[in-house]
C-alpha atoms as a PDB file:
ATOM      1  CA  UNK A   1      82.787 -15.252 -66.180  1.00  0.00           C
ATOM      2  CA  UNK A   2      81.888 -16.819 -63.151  1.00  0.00           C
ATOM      3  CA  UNK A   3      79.449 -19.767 -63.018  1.00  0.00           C
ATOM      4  CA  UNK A   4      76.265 -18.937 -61.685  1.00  0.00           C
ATOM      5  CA  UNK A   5      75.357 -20.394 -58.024  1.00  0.00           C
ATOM      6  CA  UNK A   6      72.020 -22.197 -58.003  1.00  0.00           C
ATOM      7  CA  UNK A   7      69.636 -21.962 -55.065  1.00  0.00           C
ATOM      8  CA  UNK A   8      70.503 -25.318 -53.585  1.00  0.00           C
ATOM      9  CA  UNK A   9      74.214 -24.909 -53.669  1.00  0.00           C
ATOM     10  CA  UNK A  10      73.838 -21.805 -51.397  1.00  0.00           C
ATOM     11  CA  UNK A  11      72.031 -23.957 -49.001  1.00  0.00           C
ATOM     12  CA  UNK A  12      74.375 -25.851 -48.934  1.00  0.00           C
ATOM     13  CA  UNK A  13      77.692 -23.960 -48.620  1.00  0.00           C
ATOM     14  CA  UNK A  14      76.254 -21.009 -46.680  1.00  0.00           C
ATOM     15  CA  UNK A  15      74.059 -23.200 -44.219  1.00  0.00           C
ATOM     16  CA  UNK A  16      75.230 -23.583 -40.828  1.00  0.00           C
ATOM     17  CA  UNK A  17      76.435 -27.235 -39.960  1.00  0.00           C
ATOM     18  CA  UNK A  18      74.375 -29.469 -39.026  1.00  0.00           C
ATOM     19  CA  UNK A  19      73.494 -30.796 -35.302  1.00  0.00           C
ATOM     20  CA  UNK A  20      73.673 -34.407 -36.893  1.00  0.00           C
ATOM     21  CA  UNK A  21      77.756 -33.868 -37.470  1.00  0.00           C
ATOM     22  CA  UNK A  22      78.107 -32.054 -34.372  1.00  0.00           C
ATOM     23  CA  UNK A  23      76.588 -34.538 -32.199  1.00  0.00           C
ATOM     24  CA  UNK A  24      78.734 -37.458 -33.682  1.00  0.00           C
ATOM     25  CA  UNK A  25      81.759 -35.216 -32.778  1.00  0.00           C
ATOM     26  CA  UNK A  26      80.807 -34.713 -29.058  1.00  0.00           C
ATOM     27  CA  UNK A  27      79.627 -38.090 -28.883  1.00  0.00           C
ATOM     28  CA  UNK A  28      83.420 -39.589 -30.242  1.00  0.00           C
ATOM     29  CA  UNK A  29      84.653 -37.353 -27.323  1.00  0.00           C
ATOM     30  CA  UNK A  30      82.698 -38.433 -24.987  1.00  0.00           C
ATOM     31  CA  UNK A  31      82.694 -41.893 -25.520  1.00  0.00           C
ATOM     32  CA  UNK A  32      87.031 -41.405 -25.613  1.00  0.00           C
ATOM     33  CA  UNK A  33      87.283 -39.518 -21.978  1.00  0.00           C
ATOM     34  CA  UNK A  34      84.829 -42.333 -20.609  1.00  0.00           C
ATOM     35  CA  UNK A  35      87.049 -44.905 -21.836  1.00  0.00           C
ATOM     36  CA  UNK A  36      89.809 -43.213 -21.088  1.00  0.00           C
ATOM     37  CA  UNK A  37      88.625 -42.706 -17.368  1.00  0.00           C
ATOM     38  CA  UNK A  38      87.618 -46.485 -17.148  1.00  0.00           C
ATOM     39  CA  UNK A  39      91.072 -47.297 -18.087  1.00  0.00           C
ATOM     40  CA  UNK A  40      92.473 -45.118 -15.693  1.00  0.00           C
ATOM     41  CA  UNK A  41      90.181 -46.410 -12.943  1.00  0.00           C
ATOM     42  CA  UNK A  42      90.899 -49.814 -13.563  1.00  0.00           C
ATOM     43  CA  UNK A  43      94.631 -49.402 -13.193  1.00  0.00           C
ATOM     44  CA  UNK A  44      94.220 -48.000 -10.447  1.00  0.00           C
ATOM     45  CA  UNK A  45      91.924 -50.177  -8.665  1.00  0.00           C
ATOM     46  CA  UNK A  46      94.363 -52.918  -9.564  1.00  0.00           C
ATOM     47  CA  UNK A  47      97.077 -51.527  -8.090  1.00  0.00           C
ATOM     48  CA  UNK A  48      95.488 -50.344  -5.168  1.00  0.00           C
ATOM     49  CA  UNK A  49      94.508 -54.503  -4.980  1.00  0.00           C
ATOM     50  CA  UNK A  50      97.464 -55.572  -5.394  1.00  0.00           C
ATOM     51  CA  UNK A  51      99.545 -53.592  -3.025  1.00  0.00           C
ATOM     52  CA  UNK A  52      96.108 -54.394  -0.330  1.00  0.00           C
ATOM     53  CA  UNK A  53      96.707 -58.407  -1.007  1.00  0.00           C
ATOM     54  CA  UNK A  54     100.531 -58.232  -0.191  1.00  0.00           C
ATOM     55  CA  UNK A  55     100.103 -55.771   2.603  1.00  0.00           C
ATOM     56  CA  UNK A  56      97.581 -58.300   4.033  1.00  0.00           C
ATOM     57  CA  UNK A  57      99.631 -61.287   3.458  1.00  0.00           C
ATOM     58  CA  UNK A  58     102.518 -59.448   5.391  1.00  0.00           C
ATOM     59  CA  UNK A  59     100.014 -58.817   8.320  1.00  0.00           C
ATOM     60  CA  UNK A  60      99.192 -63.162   7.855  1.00  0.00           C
ATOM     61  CA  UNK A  61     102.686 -63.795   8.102  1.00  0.00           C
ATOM     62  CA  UNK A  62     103.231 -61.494  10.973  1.00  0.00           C
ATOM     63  CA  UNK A  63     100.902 -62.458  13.246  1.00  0.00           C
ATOM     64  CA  UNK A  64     101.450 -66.096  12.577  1.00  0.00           C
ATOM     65  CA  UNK A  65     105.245 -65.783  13.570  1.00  0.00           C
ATOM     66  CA  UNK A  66     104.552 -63.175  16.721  1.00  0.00           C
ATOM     67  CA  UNK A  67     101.852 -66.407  17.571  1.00  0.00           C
ATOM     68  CA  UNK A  68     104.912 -69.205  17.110  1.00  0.00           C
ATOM     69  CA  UNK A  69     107.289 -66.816  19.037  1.00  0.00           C
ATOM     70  CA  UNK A  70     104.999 -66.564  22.010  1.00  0.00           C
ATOM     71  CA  UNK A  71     104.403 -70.271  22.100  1.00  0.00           C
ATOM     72  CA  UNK A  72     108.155 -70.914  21.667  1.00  0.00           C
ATOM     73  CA  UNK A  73     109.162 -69.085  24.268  1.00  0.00           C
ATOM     74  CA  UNK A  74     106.153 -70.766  26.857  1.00  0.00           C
ATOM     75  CA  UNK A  75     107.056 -73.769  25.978  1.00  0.00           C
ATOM     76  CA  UNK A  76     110.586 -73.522  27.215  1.00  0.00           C
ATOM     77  CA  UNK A  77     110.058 -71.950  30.216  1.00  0.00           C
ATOM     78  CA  UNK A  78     107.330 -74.335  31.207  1.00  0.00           C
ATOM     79  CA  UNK A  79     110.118 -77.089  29.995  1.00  0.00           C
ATOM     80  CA  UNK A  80     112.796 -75.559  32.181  1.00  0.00           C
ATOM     81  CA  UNK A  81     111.413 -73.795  35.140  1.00  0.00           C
ATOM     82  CA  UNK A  82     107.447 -75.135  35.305  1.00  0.00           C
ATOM     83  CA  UNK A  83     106.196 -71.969  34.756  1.00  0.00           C
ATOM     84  CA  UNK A  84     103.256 -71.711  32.331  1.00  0.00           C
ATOM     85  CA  UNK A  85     102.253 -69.159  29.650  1.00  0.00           C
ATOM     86  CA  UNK A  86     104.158 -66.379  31.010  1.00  0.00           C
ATOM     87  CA  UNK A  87     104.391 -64.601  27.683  1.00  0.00           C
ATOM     88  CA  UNK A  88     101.583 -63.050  25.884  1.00  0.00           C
ATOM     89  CA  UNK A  89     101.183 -60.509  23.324  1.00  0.00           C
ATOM     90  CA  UNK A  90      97.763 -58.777  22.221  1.00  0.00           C
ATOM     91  CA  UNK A  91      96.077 -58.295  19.564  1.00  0.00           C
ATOM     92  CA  UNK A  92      96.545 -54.099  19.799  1.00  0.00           C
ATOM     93  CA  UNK A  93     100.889 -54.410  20.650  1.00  0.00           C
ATOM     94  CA  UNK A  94     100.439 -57.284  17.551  1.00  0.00           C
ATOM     95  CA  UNK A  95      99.048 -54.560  14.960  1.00  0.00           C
ATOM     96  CA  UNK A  96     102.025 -52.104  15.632  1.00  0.00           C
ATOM     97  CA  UNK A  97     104.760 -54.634  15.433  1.00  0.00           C
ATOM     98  CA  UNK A  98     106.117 -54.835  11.465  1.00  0.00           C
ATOM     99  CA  UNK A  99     106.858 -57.503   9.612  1.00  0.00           C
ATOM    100  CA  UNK A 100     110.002 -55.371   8.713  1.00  0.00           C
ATOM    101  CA  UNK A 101     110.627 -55.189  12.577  1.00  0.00           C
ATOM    102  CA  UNK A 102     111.489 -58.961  12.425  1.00  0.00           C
ATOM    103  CA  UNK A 103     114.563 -57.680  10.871  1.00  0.00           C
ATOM    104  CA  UNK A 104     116.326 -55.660  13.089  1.00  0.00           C
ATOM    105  CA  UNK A 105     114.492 -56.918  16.524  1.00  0.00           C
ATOM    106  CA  UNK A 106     115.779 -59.409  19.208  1.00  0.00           C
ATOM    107  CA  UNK A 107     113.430 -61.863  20.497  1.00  0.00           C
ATOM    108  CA  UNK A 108     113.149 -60.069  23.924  1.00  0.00           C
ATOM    109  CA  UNK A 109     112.078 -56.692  22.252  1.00  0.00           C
ATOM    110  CA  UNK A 110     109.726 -58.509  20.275  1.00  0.00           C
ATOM    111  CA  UNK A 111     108.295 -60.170  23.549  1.00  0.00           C
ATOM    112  CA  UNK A 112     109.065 -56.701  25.436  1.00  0.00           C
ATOM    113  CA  UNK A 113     108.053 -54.460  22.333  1.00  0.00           C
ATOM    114  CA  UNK A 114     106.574 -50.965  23.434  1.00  0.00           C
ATOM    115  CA  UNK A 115     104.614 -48.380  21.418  1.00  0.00           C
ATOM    116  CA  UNK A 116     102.931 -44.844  21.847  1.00  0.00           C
ATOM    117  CA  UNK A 117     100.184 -46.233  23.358  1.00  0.00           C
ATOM    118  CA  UNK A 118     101.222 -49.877  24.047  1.00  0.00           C
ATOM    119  CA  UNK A 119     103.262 -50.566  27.069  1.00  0.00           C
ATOM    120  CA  UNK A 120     103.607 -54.308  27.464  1.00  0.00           C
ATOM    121  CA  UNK A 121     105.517 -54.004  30.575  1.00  0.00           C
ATOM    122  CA  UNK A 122     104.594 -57.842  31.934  1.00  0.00           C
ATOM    123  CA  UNK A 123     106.316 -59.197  29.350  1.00  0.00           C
ATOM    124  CA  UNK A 124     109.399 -56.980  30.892  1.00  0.00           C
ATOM    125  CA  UNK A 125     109.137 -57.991  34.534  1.00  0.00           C
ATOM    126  CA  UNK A 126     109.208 -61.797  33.228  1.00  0.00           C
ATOM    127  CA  UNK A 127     112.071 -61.097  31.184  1.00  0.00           C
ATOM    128  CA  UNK A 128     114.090 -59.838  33.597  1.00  0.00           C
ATOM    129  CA  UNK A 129     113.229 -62.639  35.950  1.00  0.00           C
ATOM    130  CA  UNK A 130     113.424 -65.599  34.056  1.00  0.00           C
ATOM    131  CA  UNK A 131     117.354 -64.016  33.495  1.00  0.00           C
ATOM    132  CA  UNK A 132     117.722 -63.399  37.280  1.00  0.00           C
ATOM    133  CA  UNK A 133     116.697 -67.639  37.528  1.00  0.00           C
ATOM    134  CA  UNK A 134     118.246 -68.898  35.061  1.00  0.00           C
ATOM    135  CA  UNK A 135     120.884 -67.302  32.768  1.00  0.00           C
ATOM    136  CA  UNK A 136     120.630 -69.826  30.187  1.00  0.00           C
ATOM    137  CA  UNK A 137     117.803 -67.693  28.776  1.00  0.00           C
ATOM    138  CA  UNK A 138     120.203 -64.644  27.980  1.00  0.00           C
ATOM    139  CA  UNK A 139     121.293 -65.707  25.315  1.00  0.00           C
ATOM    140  CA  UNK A 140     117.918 -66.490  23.615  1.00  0.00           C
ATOM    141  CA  UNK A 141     116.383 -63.626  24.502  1.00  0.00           C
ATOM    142  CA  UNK A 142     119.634 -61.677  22.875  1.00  0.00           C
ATOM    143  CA  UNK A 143     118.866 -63.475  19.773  1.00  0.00           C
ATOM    144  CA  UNK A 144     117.805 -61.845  17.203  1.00  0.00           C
ATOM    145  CA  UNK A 145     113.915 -62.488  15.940  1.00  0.00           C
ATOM    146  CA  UNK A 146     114.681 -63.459  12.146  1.00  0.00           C
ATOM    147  CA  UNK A 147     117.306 -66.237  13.142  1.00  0.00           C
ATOM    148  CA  UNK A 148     114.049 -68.201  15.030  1.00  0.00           C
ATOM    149  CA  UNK A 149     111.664 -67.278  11.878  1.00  0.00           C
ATOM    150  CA  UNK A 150     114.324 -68.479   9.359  1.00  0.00           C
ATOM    151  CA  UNK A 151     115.837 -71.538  11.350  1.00  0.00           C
ATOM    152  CA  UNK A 152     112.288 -72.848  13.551  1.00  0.00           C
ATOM    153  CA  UNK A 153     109.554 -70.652  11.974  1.00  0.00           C
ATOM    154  CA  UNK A 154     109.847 -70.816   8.085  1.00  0.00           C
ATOM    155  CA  UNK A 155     112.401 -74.318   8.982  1.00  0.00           C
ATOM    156  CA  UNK A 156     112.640 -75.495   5.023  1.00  0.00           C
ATOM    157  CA  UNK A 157     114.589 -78.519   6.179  1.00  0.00           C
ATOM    158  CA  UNK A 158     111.188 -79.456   7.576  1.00  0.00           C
ATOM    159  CA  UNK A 159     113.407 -80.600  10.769  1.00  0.00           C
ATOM    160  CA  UNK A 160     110.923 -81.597  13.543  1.00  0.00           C
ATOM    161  CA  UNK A 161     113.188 -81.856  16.423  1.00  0.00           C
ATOM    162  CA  UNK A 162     115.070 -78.922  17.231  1.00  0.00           C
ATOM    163  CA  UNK A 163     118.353 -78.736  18.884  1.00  0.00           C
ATOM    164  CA  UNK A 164     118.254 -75.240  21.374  1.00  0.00           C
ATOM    165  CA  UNK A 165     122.054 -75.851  22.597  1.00  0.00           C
ATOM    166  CA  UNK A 166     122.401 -72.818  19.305  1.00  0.00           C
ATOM    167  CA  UNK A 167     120.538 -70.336  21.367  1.00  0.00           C
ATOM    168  CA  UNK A 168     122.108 -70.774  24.538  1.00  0.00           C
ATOM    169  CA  UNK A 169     119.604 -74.108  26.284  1.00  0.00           C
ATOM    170  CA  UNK A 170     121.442 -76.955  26.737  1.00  0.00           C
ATOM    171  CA  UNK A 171     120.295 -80.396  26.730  1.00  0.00           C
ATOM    172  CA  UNK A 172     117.072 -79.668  25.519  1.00  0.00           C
ATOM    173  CA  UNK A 173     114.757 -79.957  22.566  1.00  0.00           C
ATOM    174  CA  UNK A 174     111.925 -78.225  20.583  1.00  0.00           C
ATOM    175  CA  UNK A 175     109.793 -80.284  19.199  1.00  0.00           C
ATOM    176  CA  UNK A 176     107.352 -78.867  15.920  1.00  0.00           C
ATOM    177  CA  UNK A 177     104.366 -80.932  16.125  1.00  0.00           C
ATOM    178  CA  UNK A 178     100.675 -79.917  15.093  1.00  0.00           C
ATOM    179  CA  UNK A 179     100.050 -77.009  18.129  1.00  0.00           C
ATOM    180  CA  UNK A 180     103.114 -75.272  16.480  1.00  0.00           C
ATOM    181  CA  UNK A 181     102.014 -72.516  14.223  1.00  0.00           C
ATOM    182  CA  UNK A 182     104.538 -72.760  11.670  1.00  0.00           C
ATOM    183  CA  UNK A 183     104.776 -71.484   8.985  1.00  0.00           C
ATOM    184  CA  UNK A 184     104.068 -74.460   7.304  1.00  0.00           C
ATOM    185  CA  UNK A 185     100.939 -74.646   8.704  1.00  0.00           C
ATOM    186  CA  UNK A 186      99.846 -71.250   7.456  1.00  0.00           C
ATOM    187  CA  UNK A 187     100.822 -72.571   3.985  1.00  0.00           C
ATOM    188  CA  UNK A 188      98.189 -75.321   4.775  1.00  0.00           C
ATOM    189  CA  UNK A 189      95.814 -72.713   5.585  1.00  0.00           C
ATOM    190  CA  UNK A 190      95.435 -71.263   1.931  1.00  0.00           C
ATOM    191  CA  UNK A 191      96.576 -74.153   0.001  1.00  0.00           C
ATOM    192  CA  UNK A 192      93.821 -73.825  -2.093  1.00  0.00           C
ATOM    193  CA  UNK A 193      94.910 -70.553  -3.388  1.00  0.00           C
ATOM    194  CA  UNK A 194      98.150 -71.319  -5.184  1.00  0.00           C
ATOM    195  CA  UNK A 195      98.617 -66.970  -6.352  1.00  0.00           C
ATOM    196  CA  UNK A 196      98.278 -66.410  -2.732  1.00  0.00           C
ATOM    197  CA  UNK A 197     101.283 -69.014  -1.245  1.00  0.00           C
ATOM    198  CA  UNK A 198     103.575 -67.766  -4.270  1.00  0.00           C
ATOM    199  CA  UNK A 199     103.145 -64.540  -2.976  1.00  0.00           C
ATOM    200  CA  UNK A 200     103.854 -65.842   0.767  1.00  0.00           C
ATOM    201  CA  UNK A 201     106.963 -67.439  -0.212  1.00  0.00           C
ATOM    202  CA  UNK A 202     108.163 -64.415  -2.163  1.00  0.00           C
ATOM    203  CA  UNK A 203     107.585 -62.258   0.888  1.00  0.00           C
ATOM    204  CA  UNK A 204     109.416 -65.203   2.932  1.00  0.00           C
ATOM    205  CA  UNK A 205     112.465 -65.513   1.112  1.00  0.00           C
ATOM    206  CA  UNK A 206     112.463 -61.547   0.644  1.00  0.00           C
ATOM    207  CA  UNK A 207     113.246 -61.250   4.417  1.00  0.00           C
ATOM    208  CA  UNK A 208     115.292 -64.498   5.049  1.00  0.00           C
ATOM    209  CA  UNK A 209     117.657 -62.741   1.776  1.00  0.00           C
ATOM    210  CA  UNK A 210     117.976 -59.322   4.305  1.00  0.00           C
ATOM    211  CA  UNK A 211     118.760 -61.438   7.132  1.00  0.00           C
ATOM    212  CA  UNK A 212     121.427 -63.079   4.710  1.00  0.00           C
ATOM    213  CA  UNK A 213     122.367 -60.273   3.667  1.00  0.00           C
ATOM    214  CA  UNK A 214     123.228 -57.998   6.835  1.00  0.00           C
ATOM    215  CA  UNK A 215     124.860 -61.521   7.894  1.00  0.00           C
ATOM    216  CA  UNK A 216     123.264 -61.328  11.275  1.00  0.00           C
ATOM    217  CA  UNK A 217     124.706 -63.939  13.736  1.00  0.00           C
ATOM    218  CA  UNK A 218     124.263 -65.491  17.192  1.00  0.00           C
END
């Protein structure tokens, strides 16, 4: 015989359930997607920093080296034929060069170096005669650009008297003193943010290892 359901248990196990137990539910889910999505978020927004920082330390390195190259060059044509700041390379032909185009580059299609809309054709003409004056210069301007950024630019020997007889100019020195924009100097620039020169340097030795590595040689 079966027991005989009082009025309160059928309140209770016919009733529909409550909002109180409902809302607890949707609130656990809610609370879990926006955590979930905050997690998410912040990943990404790290990541997105991250890969933003190094691409903009490339771009520091970059332009630093295109600005020592330039000044490199100047220097020894002034030095050899008394011809002053021939070379120059703006701002617009700067943003298009890569720091990956160090790589496979020689110094005179760095100087020389052409884009869509960027046609530094100067640069060419003095090229072309600086070789026709003195051909001495052919063989620096055949060198390629990552043998000057490892040996003068990055120059980890800290050596501050250069010897150019290696790239074809005899008799003549290049002297790193404080107008140089070394790399060195750009390490000066941000000493004061240690996480930002370990970066540098891995970035640095990164491309000095490819040059190693393809065992480019002049």
């Amino acid at each position: 015989m079966s027991k005989k359901i009082n009025e309160d248990e059928k309140k209770f196990l016919f009733s529909k359930p409550t909002n109180r137990k409902k809302n607890n539910i949707d609130d656990d889910i809610n609370n879990t997607n926006e955590n979930s999505e905050k997690k998410i978020f912040e990943v990404i927004y790290r990541h997105t920093h991250d890969s933003k920082a190094k691409d903009n330390i490339k771009q520091s390195i970059k332009t630093s080296f295109i600005n020592f190259l330039v000044k490199f060059i100047n220097n020894i044509v002034f030095t050899k034929l008394n011809k002053k700041d021939m070379f120059y390379i703006d701002y617009k032909i700067k943003s298009k060069i890569k720091l990956a185009d160090i790589l496979k580059l020689k110094i005179k299609e760095i100087l020389a170096f052409q884009s869509e809309n960027n046609i530094n054709n100067k640069n060419e003409e003095h090229i072309q005669e600086i070789k026709k004056n003195d051909s001495s210069f052919n063989k620096l301007f055949e060198t390629p650009a990552i043998i000057i950024f490892k040996d003068i630019y990055y120059n980890e020997n800290k050596i501050k008297q250069i010897d150019l007889k290696k790239y074809g100019i005899e008799g003549l020195n290049f002297e790193i003193n404080e107008e140089i924009p070394t790399y060195e100097k750009l390490k000066e620039k941000f000493k004061d943010n240690k996480a930002k020169v370990n970066i540098m340097d891995g970035v640095i030795k990164k491309y000095i290892a490819e040059h190693q590595k393809f065992k480019i040689s002049i």
